[in-house]
C-alpha atoms as a PDB file:
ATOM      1  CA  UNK A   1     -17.868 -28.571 -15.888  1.00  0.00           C
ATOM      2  CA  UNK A   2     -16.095 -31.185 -14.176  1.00  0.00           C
ATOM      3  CA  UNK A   3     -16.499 -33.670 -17.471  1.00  0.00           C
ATOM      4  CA  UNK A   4     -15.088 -30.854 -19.815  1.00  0.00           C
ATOM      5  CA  UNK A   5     -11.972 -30.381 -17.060  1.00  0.00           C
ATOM      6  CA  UNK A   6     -11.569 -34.116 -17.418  1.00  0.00           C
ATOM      7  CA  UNK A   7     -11.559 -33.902 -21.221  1.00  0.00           C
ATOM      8  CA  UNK A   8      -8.928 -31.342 -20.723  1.00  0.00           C
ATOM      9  CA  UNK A   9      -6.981 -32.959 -19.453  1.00  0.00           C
ATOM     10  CA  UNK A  10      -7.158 -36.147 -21.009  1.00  0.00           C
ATOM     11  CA  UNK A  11      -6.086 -34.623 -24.007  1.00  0.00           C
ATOM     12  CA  UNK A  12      -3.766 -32.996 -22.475  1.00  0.00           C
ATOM     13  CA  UNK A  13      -1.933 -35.975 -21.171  1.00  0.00           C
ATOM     14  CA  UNK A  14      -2.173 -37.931 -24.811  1.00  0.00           C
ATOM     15  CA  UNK A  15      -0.443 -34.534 -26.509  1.00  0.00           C
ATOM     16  CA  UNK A  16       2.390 -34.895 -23.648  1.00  0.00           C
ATOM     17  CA  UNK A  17       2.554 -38.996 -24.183  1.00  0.00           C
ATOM     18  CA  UNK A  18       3.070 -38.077 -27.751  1.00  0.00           C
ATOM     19  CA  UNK A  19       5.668 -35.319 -27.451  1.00  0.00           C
ATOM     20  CA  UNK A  20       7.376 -37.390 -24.670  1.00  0.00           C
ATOM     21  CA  UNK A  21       7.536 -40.474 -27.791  1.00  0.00           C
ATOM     22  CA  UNK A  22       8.469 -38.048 -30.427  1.00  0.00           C
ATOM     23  CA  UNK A  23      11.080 -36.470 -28.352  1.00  0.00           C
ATOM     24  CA  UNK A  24      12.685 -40.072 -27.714  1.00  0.00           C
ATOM     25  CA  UNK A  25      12.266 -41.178 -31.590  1.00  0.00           C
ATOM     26  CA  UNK A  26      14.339 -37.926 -32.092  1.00  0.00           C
ATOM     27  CA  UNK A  27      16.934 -38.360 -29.534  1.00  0.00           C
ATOM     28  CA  UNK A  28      17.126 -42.053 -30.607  1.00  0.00           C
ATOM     29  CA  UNK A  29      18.220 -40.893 -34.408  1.00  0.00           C
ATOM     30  CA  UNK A  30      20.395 -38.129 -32.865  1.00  0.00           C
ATOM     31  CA  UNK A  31      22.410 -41.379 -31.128  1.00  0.00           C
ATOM     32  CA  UNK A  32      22.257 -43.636 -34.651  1.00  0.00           C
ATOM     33  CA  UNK A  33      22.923 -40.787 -36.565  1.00  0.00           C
ATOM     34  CA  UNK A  34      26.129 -39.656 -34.667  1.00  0.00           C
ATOM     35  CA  UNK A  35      27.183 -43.672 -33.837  1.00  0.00           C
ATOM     36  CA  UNK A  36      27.452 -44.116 -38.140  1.00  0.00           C
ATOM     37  CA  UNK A  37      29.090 -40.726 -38.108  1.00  0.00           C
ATOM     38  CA  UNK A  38      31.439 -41.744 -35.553  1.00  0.00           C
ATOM     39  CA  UNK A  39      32.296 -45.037 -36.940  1.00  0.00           C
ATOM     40  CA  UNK A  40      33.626 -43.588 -40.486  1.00  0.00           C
ATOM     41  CA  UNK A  41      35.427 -41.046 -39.114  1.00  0.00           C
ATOM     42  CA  UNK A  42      37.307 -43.325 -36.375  1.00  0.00           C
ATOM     43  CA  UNK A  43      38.039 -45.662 -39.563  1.00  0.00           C
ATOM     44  CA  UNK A  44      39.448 -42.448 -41.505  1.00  0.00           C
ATOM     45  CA  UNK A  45      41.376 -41.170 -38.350  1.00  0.00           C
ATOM     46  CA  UNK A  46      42.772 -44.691 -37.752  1.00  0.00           C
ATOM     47  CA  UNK A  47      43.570 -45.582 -41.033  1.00  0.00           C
ATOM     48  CA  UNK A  48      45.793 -42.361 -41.105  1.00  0.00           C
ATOM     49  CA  UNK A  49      47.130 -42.390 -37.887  1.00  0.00           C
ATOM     50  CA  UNK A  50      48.367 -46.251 -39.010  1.00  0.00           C
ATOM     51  CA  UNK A  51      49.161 -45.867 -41.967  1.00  0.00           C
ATOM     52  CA  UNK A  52      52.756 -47.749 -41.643  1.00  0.00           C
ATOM     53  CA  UNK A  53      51.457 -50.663 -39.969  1.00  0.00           C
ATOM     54  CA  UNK A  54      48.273 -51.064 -42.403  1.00  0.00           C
ATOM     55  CA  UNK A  55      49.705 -50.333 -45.827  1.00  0.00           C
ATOM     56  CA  UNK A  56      51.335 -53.390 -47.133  1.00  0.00           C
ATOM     57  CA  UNK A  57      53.601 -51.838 -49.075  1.00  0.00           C
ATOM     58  CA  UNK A  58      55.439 -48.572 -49.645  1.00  0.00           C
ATOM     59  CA  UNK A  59      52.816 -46.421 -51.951  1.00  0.00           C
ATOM     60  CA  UNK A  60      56.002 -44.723 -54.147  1.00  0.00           C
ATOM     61  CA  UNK A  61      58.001 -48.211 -55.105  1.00  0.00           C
ATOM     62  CA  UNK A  62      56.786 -50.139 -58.082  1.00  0.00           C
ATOM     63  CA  UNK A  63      55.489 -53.383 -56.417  1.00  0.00           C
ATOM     64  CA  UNK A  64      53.856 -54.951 -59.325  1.00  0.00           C
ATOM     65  CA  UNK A  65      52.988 -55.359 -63.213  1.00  0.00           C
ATOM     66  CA  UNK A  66      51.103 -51.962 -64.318  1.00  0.00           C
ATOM     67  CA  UNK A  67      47.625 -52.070 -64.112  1.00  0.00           C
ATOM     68  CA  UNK A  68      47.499 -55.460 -62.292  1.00  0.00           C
ATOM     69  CA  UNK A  69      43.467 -56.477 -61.186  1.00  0.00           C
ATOM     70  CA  UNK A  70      43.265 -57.522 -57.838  1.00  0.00           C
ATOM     71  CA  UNK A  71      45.090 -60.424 -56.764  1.00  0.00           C
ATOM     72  CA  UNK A  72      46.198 -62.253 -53.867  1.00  0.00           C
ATOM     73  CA  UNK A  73      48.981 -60.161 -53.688  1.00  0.00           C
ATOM     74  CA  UNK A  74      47.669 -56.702 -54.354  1.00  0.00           C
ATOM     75  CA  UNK A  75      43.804 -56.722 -53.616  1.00  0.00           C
ATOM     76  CA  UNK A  76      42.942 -53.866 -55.855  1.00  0.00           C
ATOM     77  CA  UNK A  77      45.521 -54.157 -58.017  1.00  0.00           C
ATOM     78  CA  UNK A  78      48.114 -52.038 -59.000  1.00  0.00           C
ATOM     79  CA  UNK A  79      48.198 -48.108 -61.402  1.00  0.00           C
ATOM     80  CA  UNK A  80      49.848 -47.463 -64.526  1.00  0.00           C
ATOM     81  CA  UNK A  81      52.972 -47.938 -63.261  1.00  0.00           C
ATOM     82  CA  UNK A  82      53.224 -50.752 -60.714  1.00  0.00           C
ATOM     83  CA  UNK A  83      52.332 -48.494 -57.903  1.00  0.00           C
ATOM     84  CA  UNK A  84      50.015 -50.750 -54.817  1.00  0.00           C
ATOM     85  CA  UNK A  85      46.508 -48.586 -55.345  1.00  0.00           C
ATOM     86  CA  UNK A  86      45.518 -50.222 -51.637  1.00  0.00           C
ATOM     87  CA  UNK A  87      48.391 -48.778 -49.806  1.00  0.00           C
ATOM     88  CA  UNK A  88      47.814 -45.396 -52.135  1.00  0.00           C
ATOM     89  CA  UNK A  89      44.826 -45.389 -50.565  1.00  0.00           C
ATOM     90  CA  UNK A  90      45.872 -45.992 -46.904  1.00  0.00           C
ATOM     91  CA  UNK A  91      48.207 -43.118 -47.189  1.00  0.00           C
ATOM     92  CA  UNK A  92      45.817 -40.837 -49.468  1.00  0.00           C
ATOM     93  CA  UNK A  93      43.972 -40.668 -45.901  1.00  0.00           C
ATOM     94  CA  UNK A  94      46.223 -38.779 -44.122  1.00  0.00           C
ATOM     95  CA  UNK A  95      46.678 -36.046 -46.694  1.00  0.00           C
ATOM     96  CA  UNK A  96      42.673 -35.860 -47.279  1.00  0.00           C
ATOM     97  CA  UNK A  97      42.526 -35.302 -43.603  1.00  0.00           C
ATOM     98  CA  UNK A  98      45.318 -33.217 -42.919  1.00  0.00           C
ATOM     99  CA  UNK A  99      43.736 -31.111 -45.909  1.00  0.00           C
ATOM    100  CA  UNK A 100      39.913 -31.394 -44.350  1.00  0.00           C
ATOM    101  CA  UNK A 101      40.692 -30.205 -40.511  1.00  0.00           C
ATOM    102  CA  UNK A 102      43.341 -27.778 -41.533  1.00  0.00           C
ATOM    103  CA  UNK A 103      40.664 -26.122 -43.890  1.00  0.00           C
ATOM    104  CA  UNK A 104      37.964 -26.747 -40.791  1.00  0.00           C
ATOM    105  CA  UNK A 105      39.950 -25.029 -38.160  1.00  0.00           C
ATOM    106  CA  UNK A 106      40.248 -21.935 -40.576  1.00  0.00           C
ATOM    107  CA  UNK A 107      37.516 -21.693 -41.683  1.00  0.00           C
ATOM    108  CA  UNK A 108      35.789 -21.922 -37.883  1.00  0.00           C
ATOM    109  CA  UNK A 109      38.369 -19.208 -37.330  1.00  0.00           C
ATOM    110  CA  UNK A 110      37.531 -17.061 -39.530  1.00  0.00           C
ATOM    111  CA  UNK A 111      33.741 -17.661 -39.310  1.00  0.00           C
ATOM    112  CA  UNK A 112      33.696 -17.238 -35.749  1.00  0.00           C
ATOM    113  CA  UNK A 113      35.499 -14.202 -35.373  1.00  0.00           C
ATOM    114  CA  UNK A 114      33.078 -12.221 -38.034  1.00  0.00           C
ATOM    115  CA  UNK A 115      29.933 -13.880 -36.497  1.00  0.00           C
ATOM    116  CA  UNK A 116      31.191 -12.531 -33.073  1.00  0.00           C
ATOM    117  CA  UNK A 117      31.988  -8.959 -33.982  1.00  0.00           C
ATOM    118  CA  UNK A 118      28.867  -8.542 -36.629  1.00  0.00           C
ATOM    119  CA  UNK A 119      26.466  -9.926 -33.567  1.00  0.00           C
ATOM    120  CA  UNK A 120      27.721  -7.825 -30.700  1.00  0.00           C
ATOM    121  CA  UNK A 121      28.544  -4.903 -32.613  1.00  0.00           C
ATOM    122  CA  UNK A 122      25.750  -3.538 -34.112  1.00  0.00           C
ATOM    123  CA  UNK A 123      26.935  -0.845 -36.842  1.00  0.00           C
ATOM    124  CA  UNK A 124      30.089  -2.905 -38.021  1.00  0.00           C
ATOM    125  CA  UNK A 125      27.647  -5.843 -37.755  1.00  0.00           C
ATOM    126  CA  UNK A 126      25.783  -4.566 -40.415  1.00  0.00           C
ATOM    127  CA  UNK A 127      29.144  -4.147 -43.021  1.00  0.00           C
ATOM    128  CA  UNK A 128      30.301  -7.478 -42.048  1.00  0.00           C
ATOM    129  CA  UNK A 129      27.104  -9.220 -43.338  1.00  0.00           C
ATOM    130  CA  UNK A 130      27.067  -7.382 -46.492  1.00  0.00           C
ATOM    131  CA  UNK A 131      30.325  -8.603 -46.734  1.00  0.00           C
ATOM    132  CA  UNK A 132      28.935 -11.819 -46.019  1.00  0.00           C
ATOM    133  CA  UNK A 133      26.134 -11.717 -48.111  1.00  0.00           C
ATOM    134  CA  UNK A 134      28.310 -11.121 -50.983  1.00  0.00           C
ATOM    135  CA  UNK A 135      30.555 -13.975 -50.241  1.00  0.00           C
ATOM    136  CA  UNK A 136      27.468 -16.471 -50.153  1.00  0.00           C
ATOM    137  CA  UNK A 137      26.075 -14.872 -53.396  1.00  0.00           C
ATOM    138  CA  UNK A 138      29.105 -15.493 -55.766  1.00  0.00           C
ATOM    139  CA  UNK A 139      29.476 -18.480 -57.928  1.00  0.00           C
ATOM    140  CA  UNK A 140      31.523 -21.021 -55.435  1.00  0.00           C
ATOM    141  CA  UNK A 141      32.628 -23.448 -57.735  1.00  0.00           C
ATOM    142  CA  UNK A 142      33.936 -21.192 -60.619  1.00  0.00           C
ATOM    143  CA  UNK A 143      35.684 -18.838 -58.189  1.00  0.00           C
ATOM    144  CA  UNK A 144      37.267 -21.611 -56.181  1.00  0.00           C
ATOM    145  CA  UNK A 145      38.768 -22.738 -59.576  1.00  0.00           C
ATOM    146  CA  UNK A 146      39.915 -19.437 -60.603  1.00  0.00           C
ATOM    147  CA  UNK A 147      41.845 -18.852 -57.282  1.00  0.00           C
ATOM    148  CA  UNK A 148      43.216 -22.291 -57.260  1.00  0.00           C
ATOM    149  CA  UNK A 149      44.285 -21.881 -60.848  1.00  0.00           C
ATOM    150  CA  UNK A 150      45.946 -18.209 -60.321  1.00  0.00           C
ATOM    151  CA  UNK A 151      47.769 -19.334 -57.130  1.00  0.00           C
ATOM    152  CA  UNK A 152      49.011 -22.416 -57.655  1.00  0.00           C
ATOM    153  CA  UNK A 153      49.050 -25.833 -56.682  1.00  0.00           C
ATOM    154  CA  UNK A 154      49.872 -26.885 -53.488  1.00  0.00           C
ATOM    155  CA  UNK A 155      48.336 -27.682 -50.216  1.00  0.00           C
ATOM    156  CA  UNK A 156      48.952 -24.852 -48.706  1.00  0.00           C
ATOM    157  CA  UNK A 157      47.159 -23.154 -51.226  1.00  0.00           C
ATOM    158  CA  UNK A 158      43.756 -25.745 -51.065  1.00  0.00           C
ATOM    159  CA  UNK A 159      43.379 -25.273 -48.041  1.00  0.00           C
ATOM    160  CA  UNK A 160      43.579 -21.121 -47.565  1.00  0.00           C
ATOM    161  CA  UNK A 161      41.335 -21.005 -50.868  1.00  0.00           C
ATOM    162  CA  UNK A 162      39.038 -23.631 -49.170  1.00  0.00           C
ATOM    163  CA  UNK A 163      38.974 -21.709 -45.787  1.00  0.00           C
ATOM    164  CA  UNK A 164      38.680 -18.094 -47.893  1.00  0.00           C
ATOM    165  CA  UNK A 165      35.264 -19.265 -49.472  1.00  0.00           C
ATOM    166  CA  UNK A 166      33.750 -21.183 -46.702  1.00  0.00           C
ATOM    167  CA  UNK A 167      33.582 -19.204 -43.438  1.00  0.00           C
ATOM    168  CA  UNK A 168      30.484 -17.350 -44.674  1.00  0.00           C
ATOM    169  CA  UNK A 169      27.509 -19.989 -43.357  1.00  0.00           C
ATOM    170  CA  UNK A 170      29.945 -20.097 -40.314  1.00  0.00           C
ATOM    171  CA  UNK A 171      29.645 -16.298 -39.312  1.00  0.00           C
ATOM    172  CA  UNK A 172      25.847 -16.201 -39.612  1.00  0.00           C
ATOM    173  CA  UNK A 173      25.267 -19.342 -37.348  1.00  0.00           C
ATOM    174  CA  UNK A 174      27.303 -18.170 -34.794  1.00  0.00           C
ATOM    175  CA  UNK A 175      26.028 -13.942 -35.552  1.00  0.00           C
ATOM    176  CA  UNK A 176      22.396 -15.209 -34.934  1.00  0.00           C
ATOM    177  CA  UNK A 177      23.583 -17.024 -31.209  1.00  0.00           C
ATOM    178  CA  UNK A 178      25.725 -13.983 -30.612  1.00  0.00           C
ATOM    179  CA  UNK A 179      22.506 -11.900 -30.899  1.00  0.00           C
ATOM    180  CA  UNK A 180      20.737 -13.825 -28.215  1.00  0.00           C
ATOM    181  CA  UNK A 181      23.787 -13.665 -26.226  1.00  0.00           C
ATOM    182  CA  UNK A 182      24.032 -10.266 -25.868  1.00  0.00           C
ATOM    183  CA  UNK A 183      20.380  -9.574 -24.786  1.00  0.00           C
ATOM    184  CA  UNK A 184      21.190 -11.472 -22.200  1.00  0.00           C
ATOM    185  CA  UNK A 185      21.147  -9.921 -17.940  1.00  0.00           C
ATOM    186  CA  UNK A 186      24.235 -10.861 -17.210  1.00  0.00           C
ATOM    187  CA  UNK A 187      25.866  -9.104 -20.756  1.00  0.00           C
ATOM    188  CA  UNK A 188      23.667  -6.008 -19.507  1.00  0.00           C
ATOM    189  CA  UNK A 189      24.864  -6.628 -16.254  1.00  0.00           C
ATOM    190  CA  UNK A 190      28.757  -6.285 -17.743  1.00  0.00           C
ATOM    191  CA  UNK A 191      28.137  -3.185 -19.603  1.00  0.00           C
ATOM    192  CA  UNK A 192      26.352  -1.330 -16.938  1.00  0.00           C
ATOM    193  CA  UNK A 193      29.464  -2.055 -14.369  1.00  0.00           C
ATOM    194  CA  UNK A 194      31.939  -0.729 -17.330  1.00  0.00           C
ATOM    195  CA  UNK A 195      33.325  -4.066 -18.265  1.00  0.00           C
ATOM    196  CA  UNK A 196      35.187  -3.597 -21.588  1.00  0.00           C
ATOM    197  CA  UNK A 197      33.780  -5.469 -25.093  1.00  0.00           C
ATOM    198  CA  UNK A 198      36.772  -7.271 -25.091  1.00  0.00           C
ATOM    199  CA  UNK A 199      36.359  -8.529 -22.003  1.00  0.00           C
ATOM    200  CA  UNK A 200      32.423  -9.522 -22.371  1.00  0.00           C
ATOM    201  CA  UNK A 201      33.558 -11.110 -25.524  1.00  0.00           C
ATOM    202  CA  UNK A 202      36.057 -13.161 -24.647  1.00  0.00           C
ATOM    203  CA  UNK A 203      34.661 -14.285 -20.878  1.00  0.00           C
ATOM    204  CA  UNK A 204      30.992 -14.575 -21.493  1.00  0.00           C
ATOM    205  CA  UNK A 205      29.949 -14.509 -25.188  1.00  0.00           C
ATOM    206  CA  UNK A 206      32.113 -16.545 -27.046  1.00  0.00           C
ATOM    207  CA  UNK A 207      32.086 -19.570 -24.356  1.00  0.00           C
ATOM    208  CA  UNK A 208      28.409 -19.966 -25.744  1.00  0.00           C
ATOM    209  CA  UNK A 209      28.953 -20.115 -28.763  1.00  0.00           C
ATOM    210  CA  UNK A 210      31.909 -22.412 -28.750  1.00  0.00           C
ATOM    211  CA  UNK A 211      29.791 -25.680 -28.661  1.00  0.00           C
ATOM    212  CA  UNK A 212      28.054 -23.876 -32.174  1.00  0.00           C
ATOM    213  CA  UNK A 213      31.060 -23.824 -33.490  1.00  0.00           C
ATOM    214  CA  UNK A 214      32.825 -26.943 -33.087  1.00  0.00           C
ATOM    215  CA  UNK A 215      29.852 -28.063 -35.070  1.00  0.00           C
ATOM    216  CA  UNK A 216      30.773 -25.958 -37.794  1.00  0.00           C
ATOM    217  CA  UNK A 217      33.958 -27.270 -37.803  1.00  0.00           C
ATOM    218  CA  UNK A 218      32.907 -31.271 -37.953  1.00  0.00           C
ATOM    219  CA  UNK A 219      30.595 -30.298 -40.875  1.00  0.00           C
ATOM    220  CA  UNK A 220      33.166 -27.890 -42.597  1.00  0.00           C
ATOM    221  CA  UNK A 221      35.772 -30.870 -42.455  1.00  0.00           C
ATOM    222  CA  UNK A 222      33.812 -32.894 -44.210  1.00  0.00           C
ATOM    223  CA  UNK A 223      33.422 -30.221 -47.143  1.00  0.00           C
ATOM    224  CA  UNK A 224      36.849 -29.670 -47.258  1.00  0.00           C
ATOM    225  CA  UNK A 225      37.446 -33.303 -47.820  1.00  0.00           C
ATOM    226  CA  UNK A 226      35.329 -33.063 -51.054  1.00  0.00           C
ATOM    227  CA  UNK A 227      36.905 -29.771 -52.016  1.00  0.00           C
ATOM    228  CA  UNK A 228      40.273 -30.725 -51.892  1.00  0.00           C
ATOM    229  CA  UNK A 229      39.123 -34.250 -53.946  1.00  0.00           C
ATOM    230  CA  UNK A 230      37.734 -31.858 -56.773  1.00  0.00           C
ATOM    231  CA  UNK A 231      40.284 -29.814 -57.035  1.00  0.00           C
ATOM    232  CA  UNK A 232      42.577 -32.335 -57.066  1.00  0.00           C
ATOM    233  CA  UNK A 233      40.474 -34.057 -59.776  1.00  0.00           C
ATOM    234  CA  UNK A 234      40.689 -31.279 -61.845  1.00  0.00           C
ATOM    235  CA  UNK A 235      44.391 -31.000 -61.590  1.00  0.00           C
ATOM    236  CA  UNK A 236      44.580 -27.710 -59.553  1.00  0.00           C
ATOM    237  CA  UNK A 237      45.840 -29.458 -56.453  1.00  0.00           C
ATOM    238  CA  UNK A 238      49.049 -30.850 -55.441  1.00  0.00           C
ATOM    239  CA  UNK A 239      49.865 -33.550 -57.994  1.00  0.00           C
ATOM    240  CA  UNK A 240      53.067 -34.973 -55.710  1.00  0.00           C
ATOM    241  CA  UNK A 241      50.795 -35.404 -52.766  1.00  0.00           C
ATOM    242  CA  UNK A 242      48.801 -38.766 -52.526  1.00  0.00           C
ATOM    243  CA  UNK A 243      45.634 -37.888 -51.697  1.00  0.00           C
ATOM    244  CA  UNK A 244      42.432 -39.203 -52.821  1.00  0.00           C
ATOM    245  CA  UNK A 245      42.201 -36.896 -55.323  1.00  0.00           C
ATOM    246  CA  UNK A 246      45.269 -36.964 -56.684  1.00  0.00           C
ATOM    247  CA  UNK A 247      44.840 -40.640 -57.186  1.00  0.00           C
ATOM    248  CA  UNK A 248      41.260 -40.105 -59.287  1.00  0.00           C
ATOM    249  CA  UNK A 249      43.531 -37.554 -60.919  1.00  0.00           C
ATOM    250  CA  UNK A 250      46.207 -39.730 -62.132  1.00  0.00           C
ATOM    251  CA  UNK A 251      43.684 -42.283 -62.621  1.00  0.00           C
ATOM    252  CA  UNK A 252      41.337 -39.689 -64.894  1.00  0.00           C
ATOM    253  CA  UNK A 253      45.164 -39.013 -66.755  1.00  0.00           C
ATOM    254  CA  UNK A 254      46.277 -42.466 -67.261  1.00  0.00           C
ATOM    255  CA  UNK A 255      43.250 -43.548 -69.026  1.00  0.00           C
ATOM    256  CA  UNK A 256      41.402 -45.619 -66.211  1.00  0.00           C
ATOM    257  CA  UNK A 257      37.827 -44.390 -66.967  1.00  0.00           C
ATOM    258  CA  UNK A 258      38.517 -45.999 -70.494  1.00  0.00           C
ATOM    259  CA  UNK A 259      39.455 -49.311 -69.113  1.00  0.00           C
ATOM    260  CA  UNK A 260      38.783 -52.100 -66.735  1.00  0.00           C
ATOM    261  CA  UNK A 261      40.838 -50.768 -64.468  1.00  0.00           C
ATOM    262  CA  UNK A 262      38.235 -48.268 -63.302  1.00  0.00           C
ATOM    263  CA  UNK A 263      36.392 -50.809 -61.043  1.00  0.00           C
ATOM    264  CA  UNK A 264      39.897 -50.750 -58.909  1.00  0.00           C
ATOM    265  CA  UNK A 265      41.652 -47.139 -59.534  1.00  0.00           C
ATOM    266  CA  UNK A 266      38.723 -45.487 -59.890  1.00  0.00           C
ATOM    267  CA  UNK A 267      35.506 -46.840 -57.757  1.00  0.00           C
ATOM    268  CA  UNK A 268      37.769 -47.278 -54.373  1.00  0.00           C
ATOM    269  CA  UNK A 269      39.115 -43.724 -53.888  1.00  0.00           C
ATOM    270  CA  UNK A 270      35.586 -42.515 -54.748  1.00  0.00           C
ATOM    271  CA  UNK A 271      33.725 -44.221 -52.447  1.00  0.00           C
ATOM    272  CA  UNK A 272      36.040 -43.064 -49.607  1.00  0.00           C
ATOM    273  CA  UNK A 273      35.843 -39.737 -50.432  1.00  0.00           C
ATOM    274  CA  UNK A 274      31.788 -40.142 -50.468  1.00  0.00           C
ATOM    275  CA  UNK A 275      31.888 -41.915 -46.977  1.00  0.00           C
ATOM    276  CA  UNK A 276      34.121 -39.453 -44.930  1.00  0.00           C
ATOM    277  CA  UNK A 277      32.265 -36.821 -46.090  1.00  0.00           C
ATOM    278  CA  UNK A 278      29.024 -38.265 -44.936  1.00  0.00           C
ATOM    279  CA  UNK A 279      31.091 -39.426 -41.505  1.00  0.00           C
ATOM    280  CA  UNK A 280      31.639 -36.084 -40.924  1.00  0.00           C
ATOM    281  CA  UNK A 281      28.154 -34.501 -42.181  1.00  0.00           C
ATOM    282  CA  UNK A 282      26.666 -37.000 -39.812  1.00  0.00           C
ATOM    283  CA  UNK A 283      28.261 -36.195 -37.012  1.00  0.00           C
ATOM    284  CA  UNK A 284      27.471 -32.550 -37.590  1.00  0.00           C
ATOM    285  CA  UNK A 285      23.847 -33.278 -38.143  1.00  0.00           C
ATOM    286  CA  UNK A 286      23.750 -34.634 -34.913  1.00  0.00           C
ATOM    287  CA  UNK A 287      25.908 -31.999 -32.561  1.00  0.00           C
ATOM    288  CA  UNK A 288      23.771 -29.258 -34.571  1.00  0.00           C
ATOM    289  CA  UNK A 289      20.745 -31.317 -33.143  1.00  0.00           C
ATOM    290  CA  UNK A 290      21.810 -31.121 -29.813  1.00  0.00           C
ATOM    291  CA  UNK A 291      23.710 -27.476 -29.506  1.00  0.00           C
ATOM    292  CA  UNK A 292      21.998 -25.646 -31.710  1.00  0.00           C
ATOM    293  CA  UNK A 293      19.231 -23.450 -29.054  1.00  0.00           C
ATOM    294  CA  UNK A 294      16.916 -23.342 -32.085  1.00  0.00           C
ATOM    295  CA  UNK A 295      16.655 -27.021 -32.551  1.00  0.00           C
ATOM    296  CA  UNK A 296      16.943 -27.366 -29.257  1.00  0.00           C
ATOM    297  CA  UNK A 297      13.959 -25.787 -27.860  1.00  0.00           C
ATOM    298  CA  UNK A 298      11.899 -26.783 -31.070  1.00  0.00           C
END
């Protein structure tokens, strides 16, 4: 007996060594994966917040020869018509983010409040997520087009369209933490001494599931970043705005893809677009690693 209680709990202490080292490997990604996240969005965020001071010259005045390469004087050279592509892009940033949290912050909105009422009330719960079923069934892409080409272009409009479509993932997220929350003593507790929904709402559900969705909001960000790029590819955005987009636009317009000047109209805006979005998906990956209960407790 005592030999088979000392194989116990020998293996009992390797599983626990090994969870303990799997548990740091994981909280060791969490930190790279938010640091990288952290760093490209501080470089977007300063780069926008600075634009004067970092853009060398004014991105409307006609600086140079059109479609100058790089050069001492403009290093990635200059658009069809003269226009400095670097400080295009240093400005571009602003609009791409103004365009990305705006979007974020209704979208969260939206999300939030559906995923709140379809999780603590059961009977409207269940119309909401048909509603939101629906929403996650239909064809994004085409339908964001549609709306963006029947409305019109302008930011406004990118980034209702973009919050309109989006909030769906949002409400189930925070629905299935609403679920939990309500199960909870102290919510029973609440009801049984009369306390009105609002008031359990608003003073003990939704502060849980506030840290839920803040990460909605990094991650949605980042997708309205690429959303607002697309659509301004396409020409459905704001053509008189210089964002990212817009520039890839004008660049897609002018005949850039056709020439050399694709390596510096083209490839630049591109690759920013690419790494904001993954800043921000990072960074969402990693808060959904550490607020998410499921994840969490897994």
């Amino acid at each position: 007996m005592s030999s088979t209680a000392e194989a116990r709990t020998a293996r009992l202490t390797r599983l626990k060594r090994k969870s303990q080292a799997t548990w740091r490997f994981r909280l060791n990604t969490t930190q790279v994966t938010a640091a990288i996240g952290l760093f490209l969005v501080f470089g977007l965020v300063f780069t926008a917040i600075f634009a004067e001071q970092l853009s060398p010259y004014d991105p409307a005045e006609r600086v140079g020869r059109p479609f100058s390469p790089p050069s001492t004087e403009h290093a990635l050279g200059t658009n069809d018509i003269g226009q400095d592509i670097l400080s295009e892009l240093i400005y571009g940033a602003r609009i791409s983010l103004l365009v990305g949290v705006t979007a974020g912050l209704v979208t969260v909105v939206i999300g939030t409040t559906i995923g709140l009422l379809a999780g603590y009330f059961s009977r409207l719960g269940q119309i909401l997520m048909r509603f939101t079923d629906i929403i996650l069934v239909l064809p994004f892409l085409p339908l964001l087009i549609i709306l963006a080409a029947y409305l019109g272009r302008s930011l406004f409009n990118t980034v209702m369209i973009i919050g309109l479509l989006v909030w769906a993932s949002t409400a189930r997220v925070i629905r299935s933490q609403v679920l939990i929350m309500a199960k909870q003593d102290y919510v029973t507790a609440a009801r049984g001494l009369g306390a009105r929904h609002q008031h359990i709402i608003v003073q003990h559900v939704l502060p849980q599931v506030m840290l839920l969705a803040v990460g909605e909001f990094v991650q949605v960000t980042g997708q309205a970043i690429l959303l607002e790029a697309s659509l301004s590819f396409l020409g459905l955005g704001d053509p008189l705005a210089k964002s990212w987009g817009t520039i890839l636009y004008w660049a897609q317009v002018r005949g850039a893809f056709l020439s050399p000047a694709w390596v510096w109209w083209v490839l630049p805006p591109g690759l920013l677009i690419s790494f904001s979005t993954l800043g921000f998906a990072l960074i969402g990956f990693a808060l959904e690693q550490v607020l998410n209960p499921r994840l969490r407790s897994r």
